[in-house]
N, C-alpha and C. Protein backbone atom coordinates (compact mmCIF):
# COMPACT_ATOMS: atom_id res chain seq x y z
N UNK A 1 3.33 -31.42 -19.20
CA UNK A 1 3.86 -30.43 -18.27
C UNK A 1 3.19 -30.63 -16.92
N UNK A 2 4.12 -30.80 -15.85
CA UNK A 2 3.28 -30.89 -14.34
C UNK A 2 3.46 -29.93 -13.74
N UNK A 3 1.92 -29.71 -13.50
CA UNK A 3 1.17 -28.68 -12.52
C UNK A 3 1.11 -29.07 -11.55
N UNK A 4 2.34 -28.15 -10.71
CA UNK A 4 2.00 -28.28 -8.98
C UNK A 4 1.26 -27.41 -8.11
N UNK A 5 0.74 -28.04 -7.48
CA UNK A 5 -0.36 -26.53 -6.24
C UNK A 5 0.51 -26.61 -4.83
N UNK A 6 -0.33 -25.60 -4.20
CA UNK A 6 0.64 -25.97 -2.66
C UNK A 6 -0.36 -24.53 -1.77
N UNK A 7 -0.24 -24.20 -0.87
CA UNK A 7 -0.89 -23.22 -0.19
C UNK A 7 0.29 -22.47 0.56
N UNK A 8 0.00 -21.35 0.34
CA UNK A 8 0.96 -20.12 0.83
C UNK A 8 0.46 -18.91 2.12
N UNK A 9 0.87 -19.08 3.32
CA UNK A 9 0.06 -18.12 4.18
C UNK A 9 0.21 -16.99 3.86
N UNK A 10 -0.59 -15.75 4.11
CA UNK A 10 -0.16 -14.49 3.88
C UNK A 10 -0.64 -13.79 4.82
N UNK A 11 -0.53 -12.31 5.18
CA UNK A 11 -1.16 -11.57 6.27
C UNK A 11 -2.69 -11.81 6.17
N UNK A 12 -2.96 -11.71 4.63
CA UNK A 12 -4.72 -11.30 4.37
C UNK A 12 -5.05 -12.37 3.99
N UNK A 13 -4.34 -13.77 4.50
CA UNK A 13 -5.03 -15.02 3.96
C UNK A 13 -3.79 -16.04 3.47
N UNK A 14 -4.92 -17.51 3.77
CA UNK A 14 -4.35 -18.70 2.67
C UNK A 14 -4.32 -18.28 1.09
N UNK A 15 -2.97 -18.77 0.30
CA UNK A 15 -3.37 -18.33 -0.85
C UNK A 15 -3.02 -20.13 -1.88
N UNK A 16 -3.79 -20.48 -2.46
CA UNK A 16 -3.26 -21.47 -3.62
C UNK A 16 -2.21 -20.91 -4.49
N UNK A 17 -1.39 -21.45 -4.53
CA UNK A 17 -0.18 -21.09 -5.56
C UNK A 17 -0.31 -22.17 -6.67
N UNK A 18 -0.24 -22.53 -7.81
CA UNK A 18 -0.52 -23.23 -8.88
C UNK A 18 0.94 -23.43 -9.78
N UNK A 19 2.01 -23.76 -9.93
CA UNK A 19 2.82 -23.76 -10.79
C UNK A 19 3.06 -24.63 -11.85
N UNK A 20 3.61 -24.27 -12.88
CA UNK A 20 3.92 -25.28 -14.21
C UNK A 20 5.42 -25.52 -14.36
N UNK A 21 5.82 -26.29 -14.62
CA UNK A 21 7.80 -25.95 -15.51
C UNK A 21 7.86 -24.60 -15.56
N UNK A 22 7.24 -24.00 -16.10
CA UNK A 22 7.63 -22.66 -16.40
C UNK A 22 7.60 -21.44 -15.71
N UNK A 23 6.33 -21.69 -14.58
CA UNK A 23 6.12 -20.40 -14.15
C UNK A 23 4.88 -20.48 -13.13
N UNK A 24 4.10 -19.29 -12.43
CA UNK A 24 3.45 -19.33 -11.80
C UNK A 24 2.10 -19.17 -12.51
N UNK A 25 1.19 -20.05 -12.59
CA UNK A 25 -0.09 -19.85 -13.12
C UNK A 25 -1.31 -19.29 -12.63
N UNK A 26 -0.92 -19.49 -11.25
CA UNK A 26 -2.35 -19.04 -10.64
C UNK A 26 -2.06 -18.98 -8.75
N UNK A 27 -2.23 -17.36 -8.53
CA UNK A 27 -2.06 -17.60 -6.74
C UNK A 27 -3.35 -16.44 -6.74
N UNK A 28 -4.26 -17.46 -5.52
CA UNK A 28 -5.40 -16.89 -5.72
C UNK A 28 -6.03 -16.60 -3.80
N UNK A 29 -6.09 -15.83 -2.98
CA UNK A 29 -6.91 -16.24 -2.01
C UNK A 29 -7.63 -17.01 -1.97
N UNK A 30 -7.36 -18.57 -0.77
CA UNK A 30 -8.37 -19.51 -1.10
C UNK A 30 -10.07 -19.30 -0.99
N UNK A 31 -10.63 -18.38 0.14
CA UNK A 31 -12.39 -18.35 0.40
C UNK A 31 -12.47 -17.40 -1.19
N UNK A 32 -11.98 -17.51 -2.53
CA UNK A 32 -12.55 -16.90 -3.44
C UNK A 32 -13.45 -17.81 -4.08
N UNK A 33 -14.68 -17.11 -4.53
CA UNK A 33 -15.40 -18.70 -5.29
C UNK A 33 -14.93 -18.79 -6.51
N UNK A 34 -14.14 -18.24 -7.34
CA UNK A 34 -14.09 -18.80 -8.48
C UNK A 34 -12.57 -19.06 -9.17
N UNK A 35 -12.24 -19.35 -7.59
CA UNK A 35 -10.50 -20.41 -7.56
C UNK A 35 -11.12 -21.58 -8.02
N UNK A 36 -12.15 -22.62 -8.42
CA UNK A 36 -12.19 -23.59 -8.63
C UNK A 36 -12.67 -23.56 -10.40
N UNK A 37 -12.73 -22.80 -10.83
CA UNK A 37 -13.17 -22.38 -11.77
C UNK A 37 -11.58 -22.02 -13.09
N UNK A 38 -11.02 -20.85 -11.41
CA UNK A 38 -10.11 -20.64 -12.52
C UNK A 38 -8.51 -21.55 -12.60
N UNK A 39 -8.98 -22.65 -11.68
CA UNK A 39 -7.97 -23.50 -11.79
C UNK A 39 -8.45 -24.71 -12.90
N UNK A 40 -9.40 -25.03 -13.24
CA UNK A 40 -10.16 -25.88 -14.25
C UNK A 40 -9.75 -24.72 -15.35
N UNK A 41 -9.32 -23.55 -15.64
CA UNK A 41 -8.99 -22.96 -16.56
C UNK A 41 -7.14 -23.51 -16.86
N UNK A 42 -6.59 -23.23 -15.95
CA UNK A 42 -5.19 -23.27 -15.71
C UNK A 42 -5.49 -25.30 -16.03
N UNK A 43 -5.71 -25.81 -15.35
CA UNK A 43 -5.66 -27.55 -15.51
C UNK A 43 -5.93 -27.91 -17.70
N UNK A 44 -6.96 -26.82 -17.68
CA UNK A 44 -7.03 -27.20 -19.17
C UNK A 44 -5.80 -27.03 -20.33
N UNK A 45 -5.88 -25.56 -19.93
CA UNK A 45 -4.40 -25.10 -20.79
C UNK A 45 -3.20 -25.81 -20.81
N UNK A 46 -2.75 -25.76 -19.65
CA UNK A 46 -1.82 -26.61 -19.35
C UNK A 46 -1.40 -28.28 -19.48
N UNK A 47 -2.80 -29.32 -19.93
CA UNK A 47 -2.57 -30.35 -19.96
C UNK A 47 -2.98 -31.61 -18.70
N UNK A 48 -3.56 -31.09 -18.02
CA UNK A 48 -3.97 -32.07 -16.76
C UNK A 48 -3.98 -31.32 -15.66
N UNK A 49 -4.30 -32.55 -14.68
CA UNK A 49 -4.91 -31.58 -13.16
C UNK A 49 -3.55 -31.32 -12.35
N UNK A 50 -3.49 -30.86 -11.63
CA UNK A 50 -2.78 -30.31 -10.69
C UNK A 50 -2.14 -30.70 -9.16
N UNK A 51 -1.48 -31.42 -9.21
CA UNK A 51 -0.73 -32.27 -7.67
C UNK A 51 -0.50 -31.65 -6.74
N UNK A 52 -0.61 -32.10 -6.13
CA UNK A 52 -0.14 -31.53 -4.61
C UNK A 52 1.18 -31.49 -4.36
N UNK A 53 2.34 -30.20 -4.32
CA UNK A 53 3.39 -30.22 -4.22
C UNK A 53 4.19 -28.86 -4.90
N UNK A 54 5.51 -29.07 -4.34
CA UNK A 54 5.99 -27.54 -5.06
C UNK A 54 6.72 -27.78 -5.86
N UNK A 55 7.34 -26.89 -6.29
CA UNK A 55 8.60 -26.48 -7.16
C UNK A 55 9.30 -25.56 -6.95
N UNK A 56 10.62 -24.97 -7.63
CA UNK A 56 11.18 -23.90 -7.49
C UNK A 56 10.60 -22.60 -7.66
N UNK A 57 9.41 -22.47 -7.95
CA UNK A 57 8.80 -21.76 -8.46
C UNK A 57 8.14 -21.33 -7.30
N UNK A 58 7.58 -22.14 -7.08
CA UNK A 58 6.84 -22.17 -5.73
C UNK A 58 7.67 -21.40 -3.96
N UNK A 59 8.67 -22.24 -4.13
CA UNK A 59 9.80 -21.76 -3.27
C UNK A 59 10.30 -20.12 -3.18
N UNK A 60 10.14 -19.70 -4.47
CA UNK A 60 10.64 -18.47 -5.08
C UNK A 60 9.78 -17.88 -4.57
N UNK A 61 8.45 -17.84 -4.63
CA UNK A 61 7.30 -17.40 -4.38
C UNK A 61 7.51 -17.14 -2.86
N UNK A 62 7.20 -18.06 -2.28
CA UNK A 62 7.20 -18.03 -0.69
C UNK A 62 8.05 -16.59 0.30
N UNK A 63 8.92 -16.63 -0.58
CA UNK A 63 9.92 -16.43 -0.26
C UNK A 63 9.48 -14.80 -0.32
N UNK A 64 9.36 -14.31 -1.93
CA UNK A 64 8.73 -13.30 -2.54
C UNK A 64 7.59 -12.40 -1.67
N UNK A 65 6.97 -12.97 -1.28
CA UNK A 65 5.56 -12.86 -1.18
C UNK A 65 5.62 -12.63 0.88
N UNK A 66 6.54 -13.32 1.31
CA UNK A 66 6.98 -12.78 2.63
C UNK A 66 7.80 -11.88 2.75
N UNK A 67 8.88 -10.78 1.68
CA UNK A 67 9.54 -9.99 1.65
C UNK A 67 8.14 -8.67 1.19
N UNK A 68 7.43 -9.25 0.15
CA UNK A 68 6.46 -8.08 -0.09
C UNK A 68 5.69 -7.77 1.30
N UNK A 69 5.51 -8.60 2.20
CA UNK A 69 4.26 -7.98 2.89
C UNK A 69 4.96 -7.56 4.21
N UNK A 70 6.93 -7.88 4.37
CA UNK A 70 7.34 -7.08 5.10
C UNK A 70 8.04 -5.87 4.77
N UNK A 71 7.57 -5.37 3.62
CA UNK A 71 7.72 -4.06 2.98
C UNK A 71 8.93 -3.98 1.98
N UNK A 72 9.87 -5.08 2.11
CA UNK A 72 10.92 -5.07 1.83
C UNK A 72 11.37 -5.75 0.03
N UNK A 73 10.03 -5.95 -0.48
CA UNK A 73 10.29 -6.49 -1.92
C UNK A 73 8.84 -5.38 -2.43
N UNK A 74 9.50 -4.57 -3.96
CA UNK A 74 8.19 -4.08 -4.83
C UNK A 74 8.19 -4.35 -5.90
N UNK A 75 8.93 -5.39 -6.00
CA UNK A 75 8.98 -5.94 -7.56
C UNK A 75 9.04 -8.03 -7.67
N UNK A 76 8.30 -8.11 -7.86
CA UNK A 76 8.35 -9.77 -7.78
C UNK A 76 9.19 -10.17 -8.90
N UNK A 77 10.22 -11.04 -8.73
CA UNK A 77 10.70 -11.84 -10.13
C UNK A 77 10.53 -13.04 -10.08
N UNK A 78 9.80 -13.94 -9.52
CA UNK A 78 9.49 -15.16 -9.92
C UNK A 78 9.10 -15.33 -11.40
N UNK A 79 9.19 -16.70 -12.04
CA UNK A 79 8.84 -16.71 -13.32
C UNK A 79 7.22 -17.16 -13.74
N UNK A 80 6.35 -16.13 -14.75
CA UNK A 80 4.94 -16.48 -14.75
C UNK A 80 4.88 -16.98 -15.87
N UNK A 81 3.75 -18.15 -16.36
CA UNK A 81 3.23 -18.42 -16.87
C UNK A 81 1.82 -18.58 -17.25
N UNK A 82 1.10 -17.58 -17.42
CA UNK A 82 -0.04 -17.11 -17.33
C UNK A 82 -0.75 -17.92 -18.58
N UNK A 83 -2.12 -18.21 -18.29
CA UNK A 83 -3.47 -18.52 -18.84
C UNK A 83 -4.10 -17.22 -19.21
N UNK A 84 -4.27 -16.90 -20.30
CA UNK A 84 -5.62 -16.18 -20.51
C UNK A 84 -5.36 -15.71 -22.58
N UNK A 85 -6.38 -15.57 -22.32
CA UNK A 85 -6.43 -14.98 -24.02
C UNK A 85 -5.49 -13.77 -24.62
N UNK A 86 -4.80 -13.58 -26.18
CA UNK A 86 -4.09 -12.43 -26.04
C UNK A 86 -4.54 -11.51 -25.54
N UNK A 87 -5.76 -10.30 -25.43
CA UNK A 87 -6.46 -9.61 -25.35
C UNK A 87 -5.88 -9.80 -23.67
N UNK A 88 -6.27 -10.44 -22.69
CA UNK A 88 -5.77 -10.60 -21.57
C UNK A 88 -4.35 -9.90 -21.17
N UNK A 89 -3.98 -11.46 -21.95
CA UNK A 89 -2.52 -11.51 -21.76
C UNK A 89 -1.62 -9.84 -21.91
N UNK A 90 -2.46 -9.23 -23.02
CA UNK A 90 -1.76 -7.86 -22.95
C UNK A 90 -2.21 -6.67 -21.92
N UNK A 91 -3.48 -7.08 -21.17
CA UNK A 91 -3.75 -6.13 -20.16
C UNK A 91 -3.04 -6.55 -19.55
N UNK A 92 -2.78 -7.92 -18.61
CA UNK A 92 -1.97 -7.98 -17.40
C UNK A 92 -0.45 -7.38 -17.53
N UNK A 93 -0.07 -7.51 -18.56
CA UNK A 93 1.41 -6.84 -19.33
C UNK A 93 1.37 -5.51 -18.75
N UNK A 94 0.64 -4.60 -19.11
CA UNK A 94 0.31 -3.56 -18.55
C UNK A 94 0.22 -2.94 -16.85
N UNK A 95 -0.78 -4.33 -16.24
CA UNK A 95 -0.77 -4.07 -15.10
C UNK A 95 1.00 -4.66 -14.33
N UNK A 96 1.51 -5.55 -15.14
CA UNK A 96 2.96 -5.19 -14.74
C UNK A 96 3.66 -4.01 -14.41
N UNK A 97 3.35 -3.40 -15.58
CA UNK A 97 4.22 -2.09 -15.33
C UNK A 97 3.58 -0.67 -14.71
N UNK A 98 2.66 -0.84 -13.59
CA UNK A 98 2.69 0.09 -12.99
C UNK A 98 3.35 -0.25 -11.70
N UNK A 99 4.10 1.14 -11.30
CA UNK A 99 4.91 0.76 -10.27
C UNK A 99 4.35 0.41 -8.88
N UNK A 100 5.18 0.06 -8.04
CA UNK A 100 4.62 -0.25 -6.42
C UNK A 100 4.45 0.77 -5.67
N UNK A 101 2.98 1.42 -5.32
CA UNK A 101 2.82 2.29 -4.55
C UNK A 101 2.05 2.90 -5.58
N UNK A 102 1.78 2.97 -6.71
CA UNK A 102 1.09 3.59 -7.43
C UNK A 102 -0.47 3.03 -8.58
N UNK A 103 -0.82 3.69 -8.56
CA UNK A 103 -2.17 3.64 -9.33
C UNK A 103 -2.91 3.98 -10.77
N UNK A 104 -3.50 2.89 -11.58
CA UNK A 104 -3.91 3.52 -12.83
C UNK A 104 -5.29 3.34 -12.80
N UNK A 105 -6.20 4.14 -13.53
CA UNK A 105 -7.60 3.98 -13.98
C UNK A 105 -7.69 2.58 -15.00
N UNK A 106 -8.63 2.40 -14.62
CA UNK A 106 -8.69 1.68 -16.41
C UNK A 106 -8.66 2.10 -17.62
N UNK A 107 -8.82 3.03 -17.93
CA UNK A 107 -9.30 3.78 -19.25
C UNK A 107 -7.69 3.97 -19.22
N UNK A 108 -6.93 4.38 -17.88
CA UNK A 108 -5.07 4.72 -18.48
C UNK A 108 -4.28 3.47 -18.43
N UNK A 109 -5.54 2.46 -18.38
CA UNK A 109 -4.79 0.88 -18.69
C UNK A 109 -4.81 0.63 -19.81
N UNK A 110 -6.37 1.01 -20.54
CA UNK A 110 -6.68 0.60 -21.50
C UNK A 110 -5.76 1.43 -22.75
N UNK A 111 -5.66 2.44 -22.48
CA UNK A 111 -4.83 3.55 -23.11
C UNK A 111 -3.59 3.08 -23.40
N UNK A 112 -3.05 2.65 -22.42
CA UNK A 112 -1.50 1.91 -22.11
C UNK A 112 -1.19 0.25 -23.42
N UNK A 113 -2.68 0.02 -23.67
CA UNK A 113 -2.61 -1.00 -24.55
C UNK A 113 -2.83 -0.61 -25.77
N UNK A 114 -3.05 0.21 -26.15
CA UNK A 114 -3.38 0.60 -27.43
C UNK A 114 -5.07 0.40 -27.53
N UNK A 115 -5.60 0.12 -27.06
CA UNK A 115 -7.06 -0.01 -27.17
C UNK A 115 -7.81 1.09 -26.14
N UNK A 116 -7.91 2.91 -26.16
CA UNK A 116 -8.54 3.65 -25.53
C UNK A 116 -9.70 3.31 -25.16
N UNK A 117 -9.93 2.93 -26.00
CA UNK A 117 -11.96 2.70 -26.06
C UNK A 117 -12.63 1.53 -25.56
N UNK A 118 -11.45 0.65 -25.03
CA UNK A 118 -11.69 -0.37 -24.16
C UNK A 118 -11.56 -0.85 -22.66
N UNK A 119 -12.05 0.10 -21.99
CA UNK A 119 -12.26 0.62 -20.60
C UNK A 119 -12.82 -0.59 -19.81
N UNK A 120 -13.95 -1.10 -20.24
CA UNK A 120 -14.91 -1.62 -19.85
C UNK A 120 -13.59 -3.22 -20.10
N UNK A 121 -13.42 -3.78 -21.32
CA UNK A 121 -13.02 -4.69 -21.72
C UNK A 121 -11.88 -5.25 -20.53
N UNK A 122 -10.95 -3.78 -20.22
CA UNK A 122 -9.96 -4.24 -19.86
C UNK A 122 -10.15 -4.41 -17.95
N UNK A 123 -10.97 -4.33 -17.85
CA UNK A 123 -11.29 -4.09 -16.52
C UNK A 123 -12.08 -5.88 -16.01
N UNK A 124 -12.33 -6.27 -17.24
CA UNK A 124 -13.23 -7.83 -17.47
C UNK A 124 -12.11 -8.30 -16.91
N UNK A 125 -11.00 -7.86 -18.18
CA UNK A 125 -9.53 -8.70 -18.27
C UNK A 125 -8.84 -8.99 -16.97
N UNK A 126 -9.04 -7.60 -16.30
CA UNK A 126 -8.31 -7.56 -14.78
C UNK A 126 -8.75 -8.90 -14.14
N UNK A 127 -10.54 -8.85 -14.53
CA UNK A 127 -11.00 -9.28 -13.07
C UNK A 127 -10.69 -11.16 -13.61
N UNK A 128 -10.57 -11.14 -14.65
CA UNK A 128 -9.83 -12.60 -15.05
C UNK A 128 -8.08 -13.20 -14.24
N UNK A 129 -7.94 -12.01 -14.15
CA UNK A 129 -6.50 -12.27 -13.70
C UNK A 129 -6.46 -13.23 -12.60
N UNK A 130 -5.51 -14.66 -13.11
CA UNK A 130 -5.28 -15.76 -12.14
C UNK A 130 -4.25 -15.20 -10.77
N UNK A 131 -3.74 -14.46 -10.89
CA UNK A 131 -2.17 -14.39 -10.12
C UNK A 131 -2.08 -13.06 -9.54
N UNK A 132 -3.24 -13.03 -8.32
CA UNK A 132 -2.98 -11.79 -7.35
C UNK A 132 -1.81 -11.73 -6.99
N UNK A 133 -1.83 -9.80 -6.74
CA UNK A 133 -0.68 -9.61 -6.09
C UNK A 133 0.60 -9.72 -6.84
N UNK A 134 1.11 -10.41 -7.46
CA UNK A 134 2.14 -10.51 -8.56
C UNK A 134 1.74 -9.57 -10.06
N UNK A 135 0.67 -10.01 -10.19
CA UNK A 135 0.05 -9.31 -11.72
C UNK A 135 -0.75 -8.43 -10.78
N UNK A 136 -0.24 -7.10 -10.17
CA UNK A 136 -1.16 -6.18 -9.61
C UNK A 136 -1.90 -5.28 -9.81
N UNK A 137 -2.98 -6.28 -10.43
CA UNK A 137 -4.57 -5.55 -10.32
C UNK A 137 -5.15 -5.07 -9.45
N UNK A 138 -4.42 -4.96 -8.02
CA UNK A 138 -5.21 -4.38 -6.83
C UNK A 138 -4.86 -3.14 -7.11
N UNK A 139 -3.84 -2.66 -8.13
CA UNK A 139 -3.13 -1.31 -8.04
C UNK A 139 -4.46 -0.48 -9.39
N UNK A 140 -5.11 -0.79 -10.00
CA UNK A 140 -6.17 -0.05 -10.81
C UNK A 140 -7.41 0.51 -10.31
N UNK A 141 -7.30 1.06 -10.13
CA UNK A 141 -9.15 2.17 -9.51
C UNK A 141 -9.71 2.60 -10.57
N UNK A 142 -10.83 3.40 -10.10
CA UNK A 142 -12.36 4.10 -10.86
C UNK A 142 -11.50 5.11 -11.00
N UNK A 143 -11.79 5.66 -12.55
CA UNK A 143 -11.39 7.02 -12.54
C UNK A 143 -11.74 8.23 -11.49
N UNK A 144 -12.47 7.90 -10.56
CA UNK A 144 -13.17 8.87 -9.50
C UNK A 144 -12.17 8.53 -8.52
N UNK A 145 -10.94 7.55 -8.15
CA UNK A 145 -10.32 7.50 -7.30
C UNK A 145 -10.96 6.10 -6.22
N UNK A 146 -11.85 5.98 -6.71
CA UNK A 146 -12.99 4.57 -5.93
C UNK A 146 -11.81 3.29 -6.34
N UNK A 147 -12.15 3.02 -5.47
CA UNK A 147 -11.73 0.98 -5.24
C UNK A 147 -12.72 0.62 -6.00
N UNK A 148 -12.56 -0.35 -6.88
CA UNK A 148 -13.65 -0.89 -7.69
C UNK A 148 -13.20 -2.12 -7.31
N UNK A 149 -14.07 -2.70 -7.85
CA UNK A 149 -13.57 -4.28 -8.27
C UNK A 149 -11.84 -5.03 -8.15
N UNK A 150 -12.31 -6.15 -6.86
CA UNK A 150 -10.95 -6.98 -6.61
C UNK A 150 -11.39 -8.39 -6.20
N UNK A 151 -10.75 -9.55 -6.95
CA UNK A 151 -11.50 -10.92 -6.69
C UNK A 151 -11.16 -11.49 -5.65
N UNK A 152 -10.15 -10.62 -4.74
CA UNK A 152 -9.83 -10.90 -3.20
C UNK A 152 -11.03 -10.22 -2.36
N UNK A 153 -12.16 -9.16 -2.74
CA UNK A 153 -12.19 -8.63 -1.98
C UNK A 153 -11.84 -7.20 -1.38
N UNK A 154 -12.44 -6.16 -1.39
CA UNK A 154 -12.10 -4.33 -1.54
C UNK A 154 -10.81 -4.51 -0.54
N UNK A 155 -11.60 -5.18 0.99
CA UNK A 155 -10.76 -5.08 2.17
C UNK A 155 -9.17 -5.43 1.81
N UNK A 156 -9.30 -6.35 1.18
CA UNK A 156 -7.89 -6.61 0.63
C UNK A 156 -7.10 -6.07 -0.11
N UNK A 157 -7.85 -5.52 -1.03
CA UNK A 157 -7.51 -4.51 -2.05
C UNK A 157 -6.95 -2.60 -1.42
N UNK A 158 -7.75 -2.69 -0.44
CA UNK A 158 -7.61 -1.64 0.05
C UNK A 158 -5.76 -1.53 1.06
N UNK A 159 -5.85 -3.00 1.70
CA UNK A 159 -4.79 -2.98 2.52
C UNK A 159 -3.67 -3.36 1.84
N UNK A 160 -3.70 -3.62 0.29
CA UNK A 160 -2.55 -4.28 0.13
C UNK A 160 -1.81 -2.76 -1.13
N UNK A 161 -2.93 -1.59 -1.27
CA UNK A 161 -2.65 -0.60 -1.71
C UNK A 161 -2.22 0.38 -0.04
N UNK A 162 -2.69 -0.10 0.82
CA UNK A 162 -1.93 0.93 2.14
C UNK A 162 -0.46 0.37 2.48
N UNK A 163 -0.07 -0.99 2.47
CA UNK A 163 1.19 -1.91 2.44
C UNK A 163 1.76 -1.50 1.72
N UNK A 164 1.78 -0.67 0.10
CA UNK A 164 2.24 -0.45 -0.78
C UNK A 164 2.94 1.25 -0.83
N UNK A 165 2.11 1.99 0.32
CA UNK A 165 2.67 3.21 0.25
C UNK A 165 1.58 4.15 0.97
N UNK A 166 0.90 3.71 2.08
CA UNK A 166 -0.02 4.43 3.03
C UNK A 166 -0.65 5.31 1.95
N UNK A 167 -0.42 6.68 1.83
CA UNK A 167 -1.11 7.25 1.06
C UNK A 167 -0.26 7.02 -0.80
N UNK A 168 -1.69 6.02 -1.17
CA UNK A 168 -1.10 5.91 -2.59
C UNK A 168 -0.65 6.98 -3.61
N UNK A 169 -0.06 7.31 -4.29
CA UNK A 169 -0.30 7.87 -5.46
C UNK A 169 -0.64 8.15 -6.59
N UNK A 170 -1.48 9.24 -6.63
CA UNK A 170 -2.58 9.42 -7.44
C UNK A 170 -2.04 9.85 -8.60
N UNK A 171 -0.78 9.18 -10.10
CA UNK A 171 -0.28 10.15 -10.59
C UNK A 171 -0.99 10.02 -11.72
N UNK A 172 -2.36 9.95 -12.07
CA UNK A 172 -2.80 10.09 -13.26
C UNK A 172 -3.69 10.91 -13.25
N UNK A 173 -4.33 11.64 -14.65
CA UNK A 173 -5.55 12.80 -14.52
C UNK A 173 -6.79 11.74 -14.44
N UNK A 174 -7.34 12.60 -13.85
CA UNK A 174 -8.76 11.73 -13.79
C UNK A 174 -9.71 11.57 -15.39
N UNK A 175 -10.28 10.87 -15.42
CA UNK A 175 -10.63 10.53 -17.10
C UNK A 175 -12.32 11.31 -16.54
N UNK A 176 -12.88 11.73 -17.94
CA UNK A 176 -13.89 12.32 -17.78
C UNK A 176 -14.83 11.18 -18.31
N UNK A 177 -16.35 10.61 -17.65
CA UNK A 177 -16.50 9.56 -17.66
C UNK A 177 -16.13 8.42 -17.85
């Protein structure tokens, strides 16, 4: 299976885009340190390293990803093909389905998977996530309403939840620790 890369501008940055036959594996802000890491993740799974070049996938993306940040796309349909363990694979599932403009705790992520009691776990899972912005993990906070943890970066995290709906919405109860 060939893995193509390619670089994608965005308001808040260069981003690596990573694609397979199938789907998008990995779009990551490039100054992250552990794009090299989690593309040696994506190169393994997948079968070899990664070329320089696009695909339809890629194209789709571009395309995507300049309608999101002129307000005008809240739902990405490009096709993904994600890296990560089931345990993963079923948090990011999750972080699919919260909508654009809105916000979950972890604990109402973890809840959302059938695993309550895995707060902590699923929040690992987030921060594993290859494919900002598409798989939107910028959309999960601290049950206190805090920005926690984003592998872009709060600043980013912060602006790409104000892009999403200025004042977000808060529609979950707050979890007691």
């Amino acid at each position: 299976m060939a893995l193509l890369c390619c670089h994608l501008p965005t308001p808040l940055g260069e981003m690596l885009a990573v694609a397979s036959d199938r789907g998008l594996c990995l779009l990551e802000f490039d100054t992250q340190q552990r794009i090299g890491r989690e593309l040696a993740q994506v190169e393994a799974a997948r079968g070899g390293p990664a070329q320089e070049g696009r695909n339809a996938t890629h194209d789709q993306l571009a395309v995507e990803l300049a309608e999101y940040f002129a307000g005008r796309r809240q739902r990405f349909g490009v096709p993904l093909d994600l890296v990560g363990t089931p345990f993963q694979l079923a948090a990011w599932q999750a972080l699919l389905q919260i909508p654009y403009g809105h916000t979950r705790s972890y604990a109402e992520q973890a809840r959302a998977i059938g695993r309550p009691t895995a707060t902590r776990a699923v929040a690992a899972a987030n921060g594993q996530n290859k494919v900002s912005i598409v798989v939107p993990c910028h959309r999960v906070i601290g049950s206190d309403g805090s920005l926690t943890g984003f592998g872009g970066g709060l600043p980013r995290k912060q602006a790409l939840l104000a892009l999403e709906g200025g004042a977000v919405q808060r529609d979950w109860i707050a979890d007691a620790g």
